[in-house]
C-alpha atoms as a PDB file:
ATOM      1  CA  UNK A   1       0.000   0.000   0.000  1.00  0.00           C
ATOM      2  CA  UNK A   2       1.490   3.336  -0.904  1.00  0.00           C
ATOM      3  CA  UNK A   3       1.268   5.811   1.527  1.00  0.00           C
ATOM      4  CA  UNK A   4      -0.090   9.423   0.753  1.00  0.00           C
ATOM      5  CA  UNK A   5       2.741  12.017  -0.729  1.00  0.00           C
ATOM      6  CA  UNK A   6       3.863  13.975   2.386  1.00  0.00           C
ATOM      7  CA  UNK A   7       5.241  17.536   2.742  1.00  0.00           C
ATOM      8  CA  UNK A   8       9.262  17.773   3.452  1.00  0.00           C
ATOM      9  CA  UNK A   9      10.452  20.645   2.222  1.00  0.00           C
ATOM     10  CA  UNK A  10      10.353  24.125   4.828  1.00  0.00           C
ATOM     11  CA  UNK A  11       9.466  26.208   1.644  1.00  0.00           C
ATOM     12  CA  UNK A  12       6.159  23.792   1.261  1.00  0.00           C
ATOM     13  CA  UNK A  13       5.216  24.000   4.625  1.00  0.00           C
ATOM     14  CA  UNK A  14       5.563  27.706   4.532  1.00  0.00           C
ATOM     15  CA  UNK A  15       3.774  28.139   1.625  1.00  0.00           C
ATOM     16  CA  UNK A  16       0.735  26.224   3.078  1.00  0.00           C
ATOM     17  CA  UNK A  17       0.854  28.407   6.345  1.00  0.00           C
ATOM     18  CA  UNK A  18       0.447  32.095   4.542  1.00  0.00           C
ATOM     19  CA  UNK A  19      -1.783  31.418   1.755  1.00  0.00           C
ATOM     20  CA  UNK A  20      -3.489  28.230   3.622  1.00  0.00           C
ATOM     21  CA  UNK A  21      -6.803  28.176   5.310  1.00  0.00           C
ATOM     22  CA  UNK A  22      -6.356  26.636   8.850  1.00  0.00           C
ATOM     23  CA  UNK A  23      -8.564  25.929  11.556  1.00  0.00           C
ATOM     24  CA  UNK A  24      -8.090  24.408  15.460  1.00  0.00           C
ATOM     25  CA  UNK A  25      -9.605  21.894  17.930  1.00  0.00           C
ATOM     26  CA  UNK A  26      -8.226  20.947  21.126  1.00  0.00           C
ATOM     27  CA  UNK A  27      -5.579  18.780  20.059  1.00  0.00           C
ATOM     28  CA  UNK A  28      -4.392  19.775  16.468  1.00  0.00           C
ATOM     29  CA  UNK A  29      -4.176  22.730  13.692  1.00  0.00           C
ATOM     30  CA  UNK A  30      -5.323  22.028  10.268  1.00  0.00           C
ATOM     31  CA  UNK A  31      -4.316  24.278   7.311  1.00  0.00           C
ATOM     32  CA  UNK A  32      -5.595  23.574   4.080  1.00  0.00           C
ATOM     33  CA  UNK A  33      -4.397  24.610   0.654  1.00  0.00           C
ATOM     34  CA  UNK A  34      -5.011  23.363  -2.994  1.00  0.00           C
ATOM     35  CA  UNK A  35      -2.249  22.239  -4.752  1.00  0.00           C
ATOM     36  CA  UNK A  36      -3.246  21.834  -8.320  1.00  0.00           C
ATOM     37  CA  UNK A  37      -2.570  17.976  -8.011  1.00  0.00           C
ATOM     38  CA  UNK A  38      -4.246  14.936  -8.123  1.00  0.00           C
ATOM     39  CA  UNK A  39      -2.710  13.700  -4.947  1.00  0.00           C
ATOM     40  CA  UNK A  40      -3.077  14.745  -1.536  1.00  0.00           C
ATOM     41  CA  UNK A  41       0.100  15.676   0.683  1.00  0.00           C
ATOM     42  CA  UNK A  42       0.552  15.595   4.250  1.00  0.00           C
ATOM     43  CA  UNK A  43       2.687  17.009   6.565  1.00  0.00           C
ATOM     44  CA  UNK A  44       2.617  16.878  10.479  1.00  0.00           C
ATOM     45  CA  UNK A  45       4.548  19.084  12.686  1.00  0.00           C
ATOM     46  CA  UNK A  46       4.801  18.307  16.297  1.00  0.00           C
ATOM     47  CA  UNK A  47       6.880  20.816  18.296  1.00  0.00           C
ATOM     48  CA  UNK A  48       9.453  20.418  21.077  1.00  0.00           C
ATOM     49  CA  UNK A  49       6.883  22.296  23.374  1.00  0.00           C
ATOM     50  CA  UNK A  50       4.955  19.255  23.594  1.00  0.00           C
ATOM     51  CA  UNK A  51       7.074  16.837  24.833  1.00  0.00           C
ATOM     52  CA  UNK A  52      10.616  15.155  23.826  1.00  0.00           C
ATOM     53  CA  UNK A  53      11.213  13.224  20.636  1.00  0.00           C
ATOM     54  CA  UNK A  54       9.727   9.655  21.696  1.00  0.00           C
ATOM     55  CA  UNK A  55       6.320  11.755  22.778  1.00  0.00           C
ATOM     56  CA  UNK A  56       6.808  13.768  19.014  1.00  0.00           C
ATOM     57  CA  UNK A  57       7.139  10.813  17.282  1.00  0.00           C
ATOM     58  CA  UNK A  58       4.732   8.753  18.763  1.00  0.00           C
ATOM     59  CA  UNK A  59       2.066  11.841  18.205  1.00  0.00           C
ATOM     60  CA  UNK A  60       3.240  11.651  14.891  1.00  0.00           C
ATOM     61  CA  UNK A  61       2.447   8.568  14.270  1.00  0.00           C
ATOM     62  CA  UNK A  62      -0.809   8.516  15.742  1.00  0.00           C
ATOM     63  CA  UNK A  63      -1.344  11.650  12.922  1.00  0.00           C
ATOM     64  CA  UNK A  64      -0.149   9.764  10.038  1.00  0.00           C
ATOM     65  CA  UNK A  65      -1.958   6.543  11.158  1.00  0.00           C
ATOM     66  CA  UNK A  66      -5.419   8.076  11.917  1.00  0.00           C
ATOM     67  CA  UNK A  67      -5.207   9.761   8.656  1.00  0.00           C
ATOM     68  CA  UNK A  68      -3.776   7.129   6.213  1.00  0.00           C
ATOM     69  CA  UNK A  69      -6.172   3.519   5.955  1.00  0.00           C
ATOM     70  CA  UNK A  70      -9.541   4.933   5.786  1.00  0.00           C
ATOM     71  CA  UNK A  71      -9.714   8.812   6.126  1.00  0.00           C
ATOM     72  CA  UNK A  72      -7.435   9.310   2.828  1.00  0.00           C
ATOM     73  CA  UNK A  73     -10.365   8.481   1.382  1.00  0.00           C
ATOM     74  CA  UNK A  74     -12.633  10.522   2.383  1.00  0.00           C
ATOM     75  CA  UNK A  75     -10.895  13.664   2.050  1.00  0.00           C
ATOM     76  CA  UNK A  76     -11.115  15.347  -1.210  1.00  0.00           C
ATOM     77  CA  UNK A  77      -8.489  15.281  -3.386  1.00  0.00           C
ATOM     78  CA  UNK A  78      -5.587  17.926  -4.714  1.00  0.00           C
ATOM     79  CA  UNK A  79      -4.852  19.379  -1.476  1.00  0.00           C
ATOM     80  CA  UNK A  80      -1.381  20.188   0.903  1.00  0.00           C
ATOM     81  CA  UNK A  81      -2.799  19.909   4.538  1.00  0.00           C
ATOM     82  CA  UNK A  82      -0.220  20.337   7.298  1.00  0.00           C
ATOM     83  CA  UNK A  83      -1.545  19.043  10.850  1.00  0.00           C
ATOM     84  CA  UNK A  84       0.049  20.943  13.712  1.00  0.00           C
ATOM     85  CA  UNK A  85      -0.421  19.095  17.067  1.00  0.00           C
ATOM     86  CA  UNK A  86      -1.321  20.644  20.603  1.00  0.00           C
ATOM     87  CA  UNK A  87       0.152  20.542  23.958  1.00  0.00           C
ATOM     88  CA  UNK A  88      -3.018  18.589  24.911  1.00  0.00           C
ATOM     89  CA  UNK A  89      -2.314  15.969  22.290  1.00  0.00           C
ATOM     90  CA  UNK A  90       0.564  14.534  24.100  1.00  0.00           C
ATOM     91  CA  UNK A  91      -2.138  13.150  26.772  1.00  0.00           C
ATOM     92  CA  UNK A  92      -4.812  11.011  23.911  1.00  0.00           C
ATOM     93  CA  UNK A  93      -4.806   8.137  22.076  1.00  0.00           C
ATOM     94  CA  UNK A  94      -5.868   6.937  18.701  1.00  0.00           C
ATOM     95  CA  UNK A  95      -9.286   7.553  19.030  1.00  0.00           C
ATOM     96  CA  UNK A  96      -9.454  11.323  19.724  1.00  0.00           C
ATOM     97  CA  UNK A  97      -6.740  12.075  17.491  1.00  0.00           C
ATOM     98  CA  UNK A  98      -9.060  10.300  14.372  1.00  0.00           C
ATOM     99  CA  UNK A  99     -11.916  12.377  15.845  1.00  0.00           C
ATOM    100  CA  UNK A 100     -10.246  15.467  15.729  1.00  0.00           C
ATOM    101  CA  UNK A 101      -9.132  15.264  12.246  1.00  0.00           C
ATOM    102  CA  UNK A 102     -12.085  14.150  10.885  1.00  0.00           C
ATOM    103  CA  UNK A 103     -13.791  17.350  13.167  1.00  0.00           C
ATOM    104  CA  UNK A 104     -10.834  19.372  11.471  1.00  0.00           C
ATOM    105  CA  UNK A 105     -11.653  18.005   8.075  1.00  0.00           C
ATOM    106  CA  UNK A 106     -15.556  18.627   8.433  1.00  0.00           C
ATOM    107  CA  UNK A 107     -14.793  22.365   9.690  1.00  0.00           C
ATOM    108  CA  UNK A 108     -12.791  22.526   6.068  1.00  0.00           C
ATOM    109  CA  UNK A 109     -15.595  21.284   4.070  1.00  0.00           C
ATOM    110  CA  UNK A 110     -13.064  18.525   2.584  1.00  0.00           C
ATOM    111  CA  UNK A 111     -15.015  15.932   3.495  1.00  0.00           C
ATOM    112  CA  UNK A 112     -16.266  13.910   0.693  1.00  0.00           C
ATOM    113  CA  UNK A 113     -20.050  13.336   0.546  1.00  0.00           C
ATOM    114  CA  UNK A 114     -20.995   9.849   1.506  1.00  0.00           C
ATOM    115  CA  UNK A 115     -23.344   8.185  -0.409  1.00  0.00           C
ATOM    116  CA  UNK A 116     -26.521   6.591   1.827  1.00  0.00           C
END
């Protein structure tokens, strides 16, 4: 399975934060930008604020994993989002971090209509 594209480059992520459209929830930052592409790209940014690198990583993860098997999907596509977590993320588990980017997602509108 090939994992989504992600975003590595500072000059990416920079470009996403000023012309980007972002919105918050407890635990994480969403900004959203179109990219012109047929692909999605992700990038997650966990800061040292929140805890050392096993806590980073491990929030990280938790990002990239509640994101990539079934949410992909159900994001629109041709879009850079960069996820910024919270202080309060270092303290949740899978669950709430799938909620919140799905909330996060929703407040975007990138949500792909499901069909009932």
């Amino acid at each position: 399975m090939k994992f989504s594209d992600s975003l590595k480059k500072n000059k990416d992520f920079q470009n996403v934060y000023n012309n980007g459209v972002s919105f918050a929830n407890r635990y994480l930052v969403m900004y959203v930008l179109k990219n012109n592409t047929e692909n999605n790209r992700i990038g997650i940014s966990v800061s040292k604020k929140v805890g050392n690198s096993v806590i980073r990583h491990h929030i990280t993860r938790l990002v990239r994993e509640s994101y990539i098997p079934g949410i992909r999907s159900m994001f629109d596509s041709g879009l850079d989002i960069v996820v910024i977590a919270r202080v309060a993320a270092r303290h949740v588990g899978y669950k709430e971090i799938e909620s919140a980017v799905l909330h996060l997602g929703g407040l975007h509108r990138i949500i792909k209509k499901q069909n009932i």
